[in-house]
Protein backbone atom coordinates (compact mmCIF):
# COMPACT_ATOMS: atom_id res chain seq x y z
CA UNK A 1 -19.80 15.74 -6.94
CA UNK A 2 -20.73 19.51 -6.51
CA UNK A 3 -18.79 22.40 -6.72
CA UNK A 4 -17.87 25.50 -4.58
CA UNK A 5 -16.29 28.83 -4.42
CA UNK A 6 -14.29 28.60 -0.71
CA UNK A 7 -13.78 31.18 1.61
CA UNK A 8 -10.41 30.10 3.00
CA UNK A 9 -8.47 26.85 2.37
CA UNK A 10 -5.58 26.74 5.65
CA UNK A 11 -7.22 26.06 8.97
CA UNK A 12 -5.41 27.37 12.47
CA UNK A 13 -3.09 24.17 12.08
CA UNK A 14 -1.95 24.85 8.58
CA UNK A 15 -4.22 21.87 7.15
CA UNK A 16 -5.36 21.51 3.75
CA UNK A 17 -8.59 20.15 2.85
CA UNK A 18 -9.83 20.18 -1.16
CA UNK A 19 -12.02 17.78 -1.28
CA UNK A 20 -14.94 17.28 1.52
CA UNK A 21 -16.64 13.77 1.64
CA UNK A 22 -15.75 10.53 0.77
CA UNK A 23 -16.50 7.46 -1.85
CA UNK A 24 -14.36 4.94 -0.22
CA UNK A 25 -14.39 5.84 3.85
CA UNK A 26 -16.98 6.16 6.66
CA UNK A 27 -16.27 8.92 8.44
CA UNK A 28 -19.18 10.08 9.07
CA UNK A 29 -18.44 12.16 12.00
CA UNK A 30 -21.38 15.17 12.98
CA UNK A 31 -18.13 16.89 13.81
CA UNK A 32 -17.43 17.83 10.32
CA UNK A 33 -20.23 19.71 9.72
CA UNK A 34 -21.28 18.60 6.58
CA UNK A 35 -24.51 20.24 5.02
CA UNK A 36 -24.61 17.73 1.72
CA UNK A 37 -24.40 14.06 1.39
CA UNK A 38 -21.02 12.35 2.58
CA UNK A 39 -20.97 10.58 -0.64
CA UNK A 40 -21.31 13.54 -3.01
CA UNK A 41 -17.57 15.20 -2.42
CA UNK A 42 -17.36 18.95 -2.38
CA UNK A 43 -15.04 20.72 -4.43
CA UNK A 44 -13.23 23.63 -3.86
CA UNK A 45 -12.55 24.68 -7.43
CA UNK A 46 -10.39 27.78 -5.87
CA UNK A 47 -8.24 25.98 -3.81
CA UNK A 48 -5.17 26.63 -5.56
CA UNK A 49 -5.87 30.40 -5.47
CA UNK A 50 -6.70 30.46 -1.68
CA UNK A 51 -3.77 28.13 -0.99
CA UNK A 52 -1.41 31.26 -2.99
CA UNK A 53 -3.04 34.03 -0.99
CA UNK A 54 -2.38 32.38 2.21
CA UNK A 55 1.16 30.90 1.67
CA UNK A 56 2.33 34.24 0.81
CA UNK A 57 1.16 35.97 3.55
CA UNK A 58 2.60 33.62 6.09
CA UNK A 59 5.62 35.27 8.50
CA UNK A 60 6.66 31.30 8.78
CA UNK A 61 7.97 28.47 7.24
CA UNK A 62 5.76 25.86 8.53
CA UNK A 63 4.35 21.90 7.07
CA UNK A 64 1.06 22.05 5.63
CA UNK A 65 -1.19 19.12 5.99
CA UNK A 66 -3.58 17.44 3.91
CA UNK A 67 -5.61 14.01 3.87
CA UNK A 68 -6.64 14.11 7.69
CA UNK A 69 -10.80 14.71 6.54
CA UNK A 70 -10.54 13.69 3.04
CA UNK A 71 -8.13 12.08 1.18
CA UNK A 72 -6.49 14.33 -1.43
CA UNK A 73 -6.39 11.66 -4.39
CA UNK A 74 -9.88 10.71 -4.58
CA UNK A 75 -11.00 9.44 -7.85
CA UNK A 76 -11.49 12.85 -8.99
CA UNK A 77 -8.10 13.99 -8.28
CA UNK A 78 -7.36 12.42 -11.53
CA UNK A 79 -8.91 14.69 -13.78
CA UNK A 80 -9.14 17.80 -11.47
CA UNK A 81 -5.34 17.43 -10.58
CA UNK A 82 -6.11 20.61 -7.89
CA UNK A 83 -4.00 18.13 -5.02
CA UNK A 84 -1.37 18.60 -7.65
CA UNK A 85 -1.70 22.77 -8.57
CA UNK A 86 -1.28 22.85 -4.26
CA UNK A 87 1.96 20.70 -4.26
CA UNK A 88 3.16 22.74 -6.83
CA UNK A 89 2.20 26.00 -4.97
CA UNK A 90 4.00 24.32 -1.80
CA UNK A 91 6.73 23.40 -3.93
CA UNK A 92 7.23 26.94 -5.32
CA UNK A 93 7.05 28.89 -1.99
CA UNK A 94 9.49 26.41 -0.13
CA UNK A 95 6.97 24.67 2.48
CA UNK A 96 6.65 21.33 3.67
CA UNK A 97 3.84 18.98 3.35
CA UNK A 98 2.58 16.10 5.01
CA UNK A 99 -0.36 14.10 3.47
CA UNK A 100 -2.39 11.39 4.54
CA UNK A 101 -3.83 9.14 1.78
CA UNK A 102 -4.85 5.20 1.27
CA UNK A 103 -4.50 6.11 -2.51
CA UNK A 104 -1.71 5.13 -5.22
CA UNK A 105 -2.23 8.02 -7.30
CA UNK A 106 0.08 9.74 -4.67
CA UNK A 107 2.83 7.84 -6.91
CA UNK A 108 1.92 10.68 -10.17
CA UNK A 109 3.06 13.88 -7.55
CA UNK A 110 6.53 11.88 -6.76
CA UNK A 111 8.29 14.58 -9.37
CA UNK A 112 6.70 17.49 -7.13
CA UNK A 113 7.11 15.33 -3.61
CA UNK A 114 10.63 15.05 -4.15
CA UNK A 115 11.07 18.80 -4.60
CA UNK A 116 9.40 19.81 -1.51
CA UNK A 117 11.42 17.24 0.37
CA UNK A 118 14.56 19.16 -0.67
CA UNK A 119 13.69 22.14 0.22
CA UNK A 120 11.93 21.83 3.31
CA UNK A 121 10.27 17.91 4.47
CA UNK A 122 7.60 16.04 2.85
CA UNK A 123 6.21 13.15 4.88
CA UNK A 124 3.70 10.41 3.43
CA UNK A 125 1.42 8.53 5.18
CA UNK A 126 -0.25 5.80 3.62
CA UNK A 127 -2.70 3.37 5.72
CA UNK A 128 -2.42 0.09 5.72
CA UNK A 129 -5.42 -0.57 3.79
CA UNK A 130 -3.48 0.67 1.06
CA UNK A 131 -1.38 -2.48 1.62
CA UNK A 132 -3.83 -4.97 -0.36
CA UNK A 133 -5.86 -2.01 -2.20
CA UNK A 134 -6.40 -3.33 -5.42
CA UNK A 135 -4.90 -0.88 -7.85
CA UNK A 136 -2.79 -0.70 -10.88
CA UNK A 137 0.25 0.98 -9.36
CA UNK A 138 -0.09 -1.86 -6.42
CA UNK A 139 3.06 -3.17 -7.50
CA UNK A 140 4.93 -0.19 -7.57
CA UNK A 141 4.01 1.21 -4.49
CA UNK A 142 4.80 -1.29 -2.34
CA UNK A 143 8.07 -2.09 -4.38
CA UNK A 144 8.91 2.02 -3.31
CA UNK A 145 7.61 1.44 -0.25
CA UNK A 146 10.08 -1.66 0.69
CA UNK A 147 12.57 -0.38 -0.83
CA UNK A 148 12.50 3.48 1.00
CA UNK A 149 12.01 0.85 4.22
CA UNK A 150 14.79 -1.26 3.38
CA UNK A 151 17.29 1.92 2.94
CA UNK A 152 15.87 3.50 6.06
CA UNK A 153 15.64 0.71 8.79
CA UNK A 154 12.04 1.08 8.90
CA UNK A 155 10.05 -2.62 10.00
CA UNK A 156 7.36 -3.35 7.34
CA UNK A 157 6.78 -7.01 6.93
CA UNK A 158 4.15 -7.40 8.36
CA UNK A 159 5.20 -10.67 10.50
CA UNK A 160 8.14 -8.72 11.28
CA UNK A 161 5.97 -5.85 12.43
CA UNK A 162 3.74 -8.62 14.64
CA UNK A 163 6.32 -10.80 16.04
CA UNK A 164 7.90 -7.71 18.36
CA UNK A 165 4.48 -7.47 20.15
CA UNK A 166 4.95 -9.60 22.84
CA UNK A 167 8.90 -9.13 22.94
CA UNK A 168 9.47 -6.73 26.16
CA UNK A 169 13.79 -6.78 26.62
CA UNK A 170 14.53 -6.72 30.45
CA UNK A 171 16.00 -3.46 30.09
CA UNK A 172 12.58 -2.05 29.07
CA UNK A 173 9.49 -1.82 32.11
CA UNK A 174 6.50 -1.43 31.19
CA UNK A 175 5.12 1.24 33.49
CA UNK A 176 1.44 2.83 34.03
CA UNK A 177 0.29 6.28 35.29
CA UNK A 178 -1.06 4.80 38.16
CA UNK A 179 2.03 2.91 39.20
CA UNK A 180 2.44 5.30 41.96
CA UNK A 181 -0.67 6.81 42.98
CA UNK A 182 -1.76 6.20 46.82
């Protein structure tokens, strides 16, 4: 792990990215541009500060993003907490958030989570490897997680989830962009 001073912490999109590289992924994509090992994660030790700067000089409410590179609650989230000091930030100046993370240390920022979500929209999205991800908070999460389902009408048994994909209703036609092409 290495640390840096950032220049900016928002891209064009309003996404969020503290950490840069991965210990449990492999995306490893030349896209990203990364000058160091993907293994040894980047820090950006002013996050919180840049994040402050540029939520206060925004004209518009908007969601900010975070967990599409890297996800927020690496291992070192736990002692950094700097995904927490931005929720907080969020929290403070009324934005939304959505985050991306295969992580349950998401479940310690529930306090802040549920803040943002009344004042403006938090969305989580966890992938499904987080379904059998060995953890301590396993349990938990994925009692939260049935039970937000549950109260929502949202499929997530995962038999349930499979048995609809061969199910097409009459009423439904499956059509193709090329359907009507001469």
């Amino acid at each position: 792990m290495h640390f840096v001073e950032a220049k900016g912490i928002l891209s064009s999109s309003n996404g969020m990215n503290i950490y840069r590289g991965c210990t449990h992924c492999d995306s490893r994509s030349k896209c990203y541009g990364f000058t160091h090992e993907f293994e040894d994660i980047e820090v950006k030790t002013n996050a919180p500060q840049l994040l402050e700067q540029a939520l206060k000089s925004k004209r518009k409410k908007c969601m900010i993003g975070t967990g599409a590179m890297c996800d927020p609650y690496l291992h070192a989230e736990e002692e950094l907490k700097l995904t927490r000091r931005c929720l907080k930030l969020i929290d403070k100046y009324e934005y939304g958030v959505a985050i991306q993370t295969k992580s349950t240390r998401i479940l310690r920022d529930l306090d802040i989570l549920k803040s943002i979500n009344a004042k403006a929209k938090t969305v989580v999205q966890m992938t499904m490897t987080t379904y059998d991800l060995p953890s301590p908070d396993h349990d938990l999460l994925m009692d939260i997680f049935r039970k937000r389902c549950a109260e929502n009408g949202i499929i997530y048994d995962v038999n349930e989830c499979f048995q609809y994909l061969h199910v097409f209703p009459e009423k439904y036609v499956q059509m193709s962009f090329v359907d009507n092409l001469q």
